[in-house]
C-alpha atoms as a PDB file:
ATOM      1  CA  UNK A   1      -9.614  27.696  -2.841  1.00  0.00           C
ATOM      2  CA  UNK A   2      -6.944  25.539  -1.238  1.00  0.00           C
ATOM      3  CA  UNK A   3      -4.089  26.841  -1.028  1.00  0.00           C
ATOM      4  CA  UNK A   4      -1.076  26.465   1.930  1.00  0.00           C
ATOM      5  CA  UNK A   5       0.014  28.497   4.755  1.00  0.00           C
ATOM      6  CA  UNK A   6       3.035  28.431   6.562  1.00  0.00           C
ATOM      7  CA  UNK A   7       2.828  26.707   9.993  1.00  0.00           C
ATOM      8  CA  UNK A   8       2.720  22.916   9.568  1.00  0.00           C
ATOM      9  CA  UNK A   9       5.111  20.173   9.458  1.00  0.00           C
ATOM     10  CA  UNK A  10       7.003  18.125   6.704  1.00  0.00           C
ATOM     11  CA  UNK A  11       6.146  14.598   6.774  1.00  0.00           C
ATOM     12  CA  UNK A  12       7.035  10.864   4.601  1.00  0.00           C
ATOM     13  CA  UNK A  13       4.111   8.479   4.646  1.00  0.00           C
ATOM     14  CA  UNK A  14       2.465   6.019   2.553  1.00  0.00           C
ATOM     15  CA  UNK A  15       0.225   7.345  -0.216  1.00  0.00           C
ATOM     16  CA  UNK A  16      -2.459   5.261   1.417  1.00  0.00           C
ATOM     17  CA  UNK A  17      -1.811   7.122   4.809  1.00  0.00           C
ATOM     18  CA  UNK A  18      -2.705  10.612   2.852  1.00  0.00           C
ATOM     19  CA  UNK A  19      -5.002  13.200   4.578  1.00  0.00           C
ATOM     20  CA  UNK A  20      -7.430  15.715   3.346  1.00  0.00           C
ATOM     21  CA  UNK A  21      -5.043  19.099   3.278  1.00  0.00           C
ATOM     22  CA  UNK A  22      -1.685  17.361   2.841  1.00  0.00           C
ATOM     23  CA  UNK A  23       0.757  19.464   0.550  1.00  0.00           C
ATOM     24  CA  UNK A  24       2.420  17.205  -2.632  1.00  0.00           C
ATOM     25  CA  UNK A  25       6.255  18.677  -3.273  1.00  0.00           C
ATOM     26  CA  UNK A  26       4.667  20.130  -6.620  1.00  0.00           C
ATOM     27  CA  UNK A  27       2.033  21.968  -4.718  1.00  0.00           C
ATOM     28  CA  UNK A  28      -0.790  19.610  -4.864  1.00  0.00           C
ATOM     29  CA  UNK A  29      -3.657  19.590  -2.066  1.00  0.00           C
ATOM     30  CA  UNK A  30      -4.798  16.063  -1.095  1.00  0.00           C
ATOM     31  CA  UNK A  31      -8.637  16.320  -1.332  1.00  0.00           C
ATOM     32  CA  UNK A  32      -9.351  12.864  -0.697  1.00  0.00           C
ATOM     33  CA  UNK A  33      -7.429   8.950  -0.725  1.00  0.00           C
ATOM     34  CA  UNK A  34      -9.936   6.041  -1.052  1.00  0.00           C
ATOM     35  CA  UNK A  35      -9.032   2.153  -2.444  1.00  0.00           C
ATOM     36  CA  UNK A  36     -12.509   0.698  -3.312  1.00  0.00           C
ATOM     37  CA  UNK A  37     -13.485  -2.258  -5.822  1.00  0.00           C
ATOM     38  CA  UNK A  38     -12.709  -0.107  -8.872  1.00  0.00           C
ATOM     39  CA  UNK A  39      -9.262   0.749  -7.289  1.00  0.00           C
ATOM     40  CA  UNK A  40      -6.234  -1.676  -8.772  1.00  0.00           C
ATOM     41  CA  UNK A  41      -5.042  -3.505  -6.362  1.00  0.00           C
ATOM     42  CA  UNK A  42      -2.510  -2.305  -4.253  1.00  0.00           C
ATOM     43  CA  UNK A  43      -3.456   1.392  -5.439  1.00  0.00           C
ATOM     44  CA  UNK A  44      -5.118   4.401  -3.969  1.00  0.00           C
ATOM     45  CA  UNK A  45      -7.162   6.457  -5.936  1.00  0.00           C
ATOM     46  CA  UNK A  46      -5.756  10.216  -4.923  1.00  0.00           C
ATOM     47  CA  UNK A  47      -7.731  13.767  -5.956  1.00  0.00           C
ATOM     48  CA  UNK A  48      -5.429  16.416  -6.139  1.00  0.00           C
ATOM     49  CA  UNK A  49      -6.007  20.197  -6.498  1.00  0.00           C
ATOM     50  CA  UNK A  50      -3.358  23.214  -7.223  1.00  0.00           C
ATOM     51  CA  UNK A  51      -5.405  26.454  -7.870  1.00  0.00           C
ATOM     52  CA  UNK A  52      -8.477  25.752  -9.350  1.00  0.00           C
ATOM     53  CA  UNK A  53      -7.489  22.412 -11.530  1.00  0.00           C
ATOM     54  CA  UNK A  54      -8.724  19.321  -9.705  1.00  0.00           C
ATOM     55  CA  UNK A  55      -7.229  15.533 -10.909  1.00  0.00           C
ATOM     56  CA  UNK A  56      -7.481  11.901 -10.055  1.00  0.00           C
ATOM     57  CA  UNK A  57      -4.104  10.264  -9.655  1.00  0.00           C
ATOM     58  CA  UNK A  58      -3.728   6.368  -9.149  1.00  0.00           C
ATOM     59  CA  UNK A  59      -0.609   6.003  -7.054  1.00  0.00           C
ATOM     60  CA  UNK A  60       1.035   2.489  -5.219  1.00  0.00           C
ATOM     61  CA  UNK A  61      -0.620   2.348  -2.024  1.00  0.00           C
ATOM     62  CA  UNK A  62       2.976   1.832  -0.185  1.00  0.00           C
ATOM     63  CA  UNK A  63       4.738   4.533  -1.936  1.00  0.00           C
ATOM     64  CA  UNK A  64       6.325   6.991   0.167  1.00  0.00           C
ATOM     65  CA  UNK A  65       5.422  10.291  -0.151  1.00  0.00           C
ATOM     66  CA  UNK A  66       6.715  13.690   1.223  1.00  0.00           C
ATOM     67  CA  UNK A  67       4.229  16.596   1.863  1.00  0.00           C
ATOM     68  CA  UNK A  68       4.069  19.438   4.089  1.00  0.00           C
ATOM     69  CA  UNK A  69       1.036  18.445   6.884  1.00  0.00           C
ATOM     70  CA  UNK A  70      -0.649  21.482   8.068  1.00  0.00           C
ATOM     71  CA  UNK A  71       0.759  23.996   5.809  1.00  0.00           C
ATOM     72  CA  UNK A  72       3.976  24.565   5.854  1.00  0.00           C
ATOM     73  CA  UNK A  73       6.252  25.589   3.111  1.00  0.00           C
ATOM     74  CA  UNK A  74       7.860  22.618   1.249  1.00  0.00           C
ATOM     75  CA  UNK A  75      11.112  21.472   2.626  1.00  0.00           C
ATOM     76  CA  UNK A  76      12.892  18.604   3.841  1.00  0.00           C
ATOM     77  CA  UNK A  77      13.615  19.716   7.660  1.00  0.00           C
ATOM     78  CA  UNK A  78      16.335  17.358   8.143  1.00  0.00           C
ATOM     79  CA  UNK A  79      19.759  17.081   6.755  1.00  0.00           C
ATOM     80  CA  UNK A  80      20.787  14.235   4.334  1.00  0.00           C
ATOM     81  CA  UNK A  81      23.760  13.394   7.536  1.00  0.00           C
ATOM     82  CA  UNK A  82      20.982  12.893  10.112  1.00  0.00           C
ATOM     83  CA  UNK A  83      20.362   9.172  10.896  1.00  0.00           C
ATOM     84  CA  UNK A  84      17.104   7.501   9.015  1.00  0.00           C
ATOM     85  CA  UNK A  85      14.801   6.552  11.608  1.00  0.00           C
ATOM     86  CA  UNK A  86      14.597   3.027  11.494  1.00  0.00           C
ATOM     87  CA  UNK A  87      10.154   3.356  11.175  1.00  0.00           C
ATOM     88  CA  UNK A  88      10.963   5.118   8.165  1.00  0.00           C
ATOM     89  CA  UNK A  89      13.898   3.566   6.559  1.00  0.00           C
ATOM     90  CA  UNK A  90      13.503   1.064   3.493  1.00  0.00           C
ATOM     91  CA  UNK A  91      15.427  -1.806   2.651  1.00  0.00           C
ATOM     92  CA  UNK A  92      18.488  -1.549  -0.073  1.00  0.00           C
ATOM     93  CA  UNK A  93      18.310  -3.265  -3.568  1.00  0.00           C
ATOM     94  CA  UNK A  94      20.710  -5.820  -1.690  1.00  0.00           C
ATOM     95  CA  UNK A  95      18.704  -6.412   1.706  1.00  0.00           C
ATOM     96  CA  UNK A  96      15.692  -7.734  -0.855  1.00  0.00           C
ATOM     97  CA  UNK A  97      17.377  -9.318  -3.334  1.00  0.00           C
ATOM     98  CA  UNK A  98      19.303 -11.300  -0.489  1.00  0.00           C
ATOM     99  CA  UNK A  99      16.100 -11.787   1.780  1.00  0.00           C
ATOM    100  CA  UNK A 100      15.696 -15.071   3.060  1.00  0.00           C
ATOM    101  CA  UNK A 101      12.150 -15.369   4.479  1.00  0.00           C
ATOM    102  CA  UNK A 102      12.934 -18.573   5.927  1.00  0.00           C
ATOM    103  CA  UNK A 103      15.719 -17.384   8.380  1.00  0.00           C
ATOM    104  CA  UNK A 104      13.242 -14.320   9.087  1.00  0.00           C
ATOM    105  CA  UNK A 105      10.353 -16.325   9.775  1.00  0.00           C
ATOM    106  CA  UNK A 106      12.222 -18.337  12.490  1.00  0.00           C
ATOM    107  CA  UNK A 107      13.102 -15.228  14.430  1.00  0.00           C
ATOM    108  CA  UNK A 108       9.861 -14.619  14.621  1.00  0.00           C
ATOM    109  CA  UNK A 109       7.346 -15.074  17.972  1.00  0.00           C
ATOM    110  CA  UNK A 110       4.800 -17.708  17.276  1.00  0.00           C
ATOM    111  CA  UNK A 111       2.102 -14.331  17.870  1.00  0.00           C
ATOM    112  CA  UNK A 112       3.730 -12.462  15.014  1.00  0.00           C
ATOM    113  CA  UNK A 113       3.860 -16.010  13.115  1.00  0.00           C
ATOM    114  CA  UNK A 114       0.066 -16.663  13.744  1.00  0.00           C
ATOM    115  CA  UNK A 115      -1.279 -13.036  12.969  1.00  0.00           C
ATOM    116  CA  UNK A 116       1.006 -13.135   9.550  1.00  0.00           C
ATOM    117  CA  UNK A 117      -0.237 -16.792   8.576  1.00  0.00           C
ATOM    118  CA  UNK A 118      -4.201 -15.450   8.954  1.00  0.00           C
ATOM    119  CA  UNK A 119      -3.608 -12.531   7.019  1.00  0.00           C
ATOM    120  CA  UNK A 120      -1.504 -14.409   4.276  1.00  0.00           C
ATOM    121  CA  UNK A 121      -4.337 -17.360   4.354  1.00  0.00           C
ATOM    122  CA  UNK A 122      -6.902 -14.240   3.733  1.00  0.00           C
ATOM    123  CA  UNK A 123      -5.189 -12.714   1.409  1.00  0.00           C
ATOM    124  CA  UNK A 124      -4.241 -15.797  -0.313  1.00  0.00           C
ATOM    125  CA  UNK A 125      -7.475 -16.900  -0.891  1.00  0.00           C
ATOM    126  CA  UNK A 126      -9.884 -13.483  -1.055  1.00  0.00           C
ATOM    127  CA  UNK A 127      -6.825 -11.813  -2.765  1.00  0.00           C
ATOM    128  CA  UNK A 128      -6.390 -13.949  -5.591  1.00  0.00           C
ATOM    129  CA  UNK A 129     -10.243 -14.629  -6.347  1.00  0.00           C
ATOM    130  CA  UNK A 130      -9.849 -10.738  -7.368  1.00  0.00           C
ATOM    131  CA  UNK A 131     -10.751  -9.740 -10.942  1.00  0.00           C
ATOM    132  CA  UNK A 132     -11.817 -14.181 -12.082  1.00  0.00           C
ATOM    133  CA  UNK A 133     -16.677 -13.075 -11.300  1.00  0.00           C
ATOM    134  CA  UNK A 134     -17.771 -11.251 -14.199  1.00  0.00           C
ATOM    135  CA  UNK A 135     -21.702 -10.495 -15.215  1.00  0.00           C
ATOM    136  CA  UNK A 136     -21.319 -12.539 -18.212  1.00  0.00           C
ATOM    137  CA  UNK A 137     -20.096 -15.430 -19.412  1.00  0.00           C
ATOM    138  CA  UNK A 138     -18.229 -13.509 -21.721  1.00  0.00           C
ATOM    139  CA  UNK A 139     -16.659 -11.329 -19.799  1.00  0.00           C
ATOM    140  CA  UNK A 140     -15.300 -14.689 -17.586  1.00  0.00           C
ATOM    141  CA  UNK A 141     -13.849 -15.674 -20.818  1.00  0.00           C
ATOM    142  CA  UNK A 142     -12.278 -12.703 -21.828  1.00  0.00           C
ATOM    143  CA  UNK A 143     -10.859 -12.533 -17.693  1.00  0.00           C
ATOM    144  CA  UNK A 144      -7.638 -13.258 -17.027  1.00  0.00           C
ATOM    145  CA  UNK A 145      -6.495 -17.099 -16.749  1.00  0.00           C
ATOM    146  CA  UNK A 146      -9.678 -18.343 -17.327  1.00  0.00           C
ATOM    147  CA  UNK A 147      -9.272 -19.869 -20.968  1.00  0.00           C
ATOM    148  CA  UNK A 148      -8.060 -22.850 -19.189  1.00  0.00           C
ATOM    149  CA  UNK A 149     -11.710 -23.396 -17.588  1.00  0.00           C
ATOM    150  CA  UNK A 150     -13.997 -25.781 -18.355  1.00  0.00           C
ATOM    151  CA  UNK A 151     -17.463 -24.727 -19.814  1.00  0.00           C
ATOM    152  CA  UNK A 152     -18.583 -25.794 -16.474  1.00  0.00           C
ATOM    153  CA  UNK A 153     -16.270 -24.354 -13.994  1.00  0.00           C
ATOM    154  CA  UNK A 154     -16.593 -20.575 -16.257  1.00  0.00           C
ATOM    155  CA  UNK A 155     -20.389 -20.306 -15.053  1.00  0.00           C
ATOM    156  CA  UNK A 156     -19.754 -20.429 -11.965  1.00  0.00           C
ATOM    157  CA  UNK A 157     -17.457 -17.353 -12.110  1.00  0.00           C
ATOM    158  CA  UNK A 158     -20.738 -15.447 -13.524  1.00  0.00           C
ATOM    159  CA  UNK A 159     -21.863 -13.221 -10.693  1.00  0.00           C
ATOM    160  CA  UNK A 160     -23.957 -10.306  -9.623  1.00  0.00           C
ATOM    161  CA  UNK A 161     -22.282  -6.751  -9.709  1.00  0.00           C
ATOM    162  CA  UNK A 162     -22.517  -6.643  -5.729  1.00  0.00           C
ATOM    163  CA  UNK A 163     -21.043  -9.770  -4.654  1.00  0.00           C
ATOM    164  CA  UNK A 164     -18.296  -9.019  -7.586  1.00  0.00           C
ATOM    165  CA  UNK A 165     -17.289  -5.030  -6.037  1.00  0.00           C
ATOM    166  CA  UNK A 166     -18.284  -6.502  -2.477  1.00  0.00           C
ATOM    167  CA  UNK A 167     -15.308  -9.419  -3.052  1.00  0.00           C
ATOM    168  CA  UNK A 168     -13.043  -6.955  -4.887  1.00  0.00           C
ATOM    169  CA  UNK A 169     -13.386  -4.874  -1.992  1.00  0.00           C
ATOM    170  CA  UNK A 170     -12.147  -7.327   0.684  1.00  0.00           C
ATOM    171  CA  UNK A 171      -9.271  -8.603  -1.671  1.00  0.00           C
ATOM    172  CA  UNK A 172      -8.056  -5.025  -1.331  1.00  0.00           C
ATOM    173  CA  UNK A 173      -8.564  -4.687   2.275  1.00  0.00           C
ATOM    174  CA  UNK A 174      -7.148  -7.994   3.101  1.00  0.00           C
ATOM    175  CA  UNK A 175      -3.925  -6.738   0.608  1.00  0.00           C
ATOM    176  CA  UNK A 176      -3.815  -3.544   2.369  1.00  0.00           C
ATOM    177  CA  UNK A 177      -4.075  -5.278   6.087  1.00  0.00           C
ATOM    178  CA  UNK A 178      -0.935  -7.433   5.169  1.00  0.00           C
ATOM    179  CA  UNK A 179       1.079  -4.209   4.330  1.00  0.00           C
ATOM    180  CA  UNK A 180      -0.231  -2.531   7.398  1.00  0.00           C
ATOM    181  CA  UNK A 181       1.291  -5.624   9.586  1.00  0.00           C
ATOM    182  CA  UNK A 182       4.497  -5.938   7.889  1.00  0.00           C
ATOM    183  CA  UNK A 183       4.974  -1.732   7.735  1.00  0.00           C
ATOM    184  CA  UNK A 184       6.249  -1.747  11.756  1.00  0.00           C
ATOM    185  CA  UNK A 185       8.075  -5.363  10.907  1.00  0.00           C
ATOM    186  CA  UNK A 186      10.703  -4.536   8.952  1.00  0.00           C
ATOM    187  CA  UNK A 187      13.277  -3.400  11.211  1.00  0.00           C
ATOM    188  CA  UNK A 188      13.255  -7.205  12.365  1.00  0.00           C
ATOM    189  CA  UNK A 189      12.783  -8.789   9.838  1.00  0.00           C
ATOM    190  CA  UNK A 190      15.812  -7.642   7.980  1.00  0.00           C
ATOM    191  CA  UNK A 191      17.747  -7.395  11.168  1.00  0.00           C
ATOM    192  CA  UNK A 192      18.371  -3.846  11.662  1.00  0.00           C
ATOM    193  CA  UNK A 193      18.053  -3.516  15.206  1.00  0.00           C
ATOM    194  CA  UNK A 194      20.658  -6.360  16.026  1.00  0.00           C
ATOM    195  CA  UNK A 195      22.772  -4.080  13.890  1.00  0.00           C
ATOM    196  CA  UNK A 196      23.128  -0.612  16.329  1.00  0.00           C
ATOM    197  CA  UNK A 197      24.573   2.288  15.119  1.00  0.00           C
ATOM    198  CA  UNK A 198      28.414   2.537  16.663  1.00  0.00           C
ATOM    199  CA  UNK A 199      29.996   5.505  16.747  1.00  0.00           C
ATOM    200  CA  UNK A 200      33.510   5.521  15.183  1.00  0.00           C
ATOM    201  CA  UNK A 201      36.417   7.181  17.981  1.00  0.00           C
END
């Protein structure tokens, strides 16, 4: 049986970041975190064991989560004073709700604008192509936003199984590859490092 001992570290990280043996605040043991082509997407399928009960848990794959990595007991080891790193600090409800992608884009380096604008352009096109294929026509027609189609256009969204969970699959990595890049961004591209921490006299 799983179960935790009492020499490891406390640790925030994205549910899709999750390793085998983490420690969930209610005591949960991460067995496994996978995203595949029955995952949502954006999710990570999570199995979970406390004691001898085992479940499946579909969480965001971006959520932050705090467990205890390599054992030891649950506890947040710093105090709610101490400064938020900035790698793990997210924005307020005013930072997004003011965002101005525009201004942020132009601060950008034409290297960080390039390697964005591929991954957008993938997951513009792979990503939204998720969940139109079906095996049957019917199941086009019941998909979403295809009543609009034309008899015509419907069967040619009527696909094998593989090349459906094979496309599914890369709409979810190329979803998950555009969080990865923008994870480390943040800090510039809401401006927080041209804003320094002063000490008040």
């Amino acid at each position: 049986m799983l179960a935790p001992s009492n020499n490891g570290t406390f640790v925030k990280v994205p549910a899709r970041h999750l390793l085998h043996g983490d420690v969930t605040g209610s005591g949960e043991v991460v067995l496994s975190v996978s995203a595949g082509a029955k995952t949502p997407r954006g999710m990570v399928d999570v199995l979970l064991q406390k004691g001898e009960r085992k479940r499946a848990a579909i969480w965001n794959a971006r959520t932050i989560i705090g467990v205890q990595r390599g054992g030891q007991a649950f506890e947040v080891t710093t105090s709610p004073e101490a400064p938020i790193p900035l790698s793990d600090r997210l924005p307020t409800f005013h930072e997004l709700a003011s965002f101005d992608a525009a201004k942020a884009w132009d601060h950008l380096s034409r290297e960080q604008q390039r390697a964005i604008g591929v991954l957008a352009l993938r997951f513009g096109t792979v990503g939204q192509c998720e969940g139109y294929f079906h095996e049957t026509i019917e199941g086009v027609r019941d998909g979403f936003s295809s009543s609009h189609w034309t008899p015509q256009v419907q069967a040619t969204a009527v696909w094998p199984r593989l090349h459906i969970d094979l496309i599914e699959s890369a709409a979810q990595a190329a979803f998950e590859a555009l969080c990865e890049h923008f994870d480390p961004l943040w800090p510039q591209l809401f401006n927080w490092q041209a804003r320094k921490e002063v000490k008040q006299p």
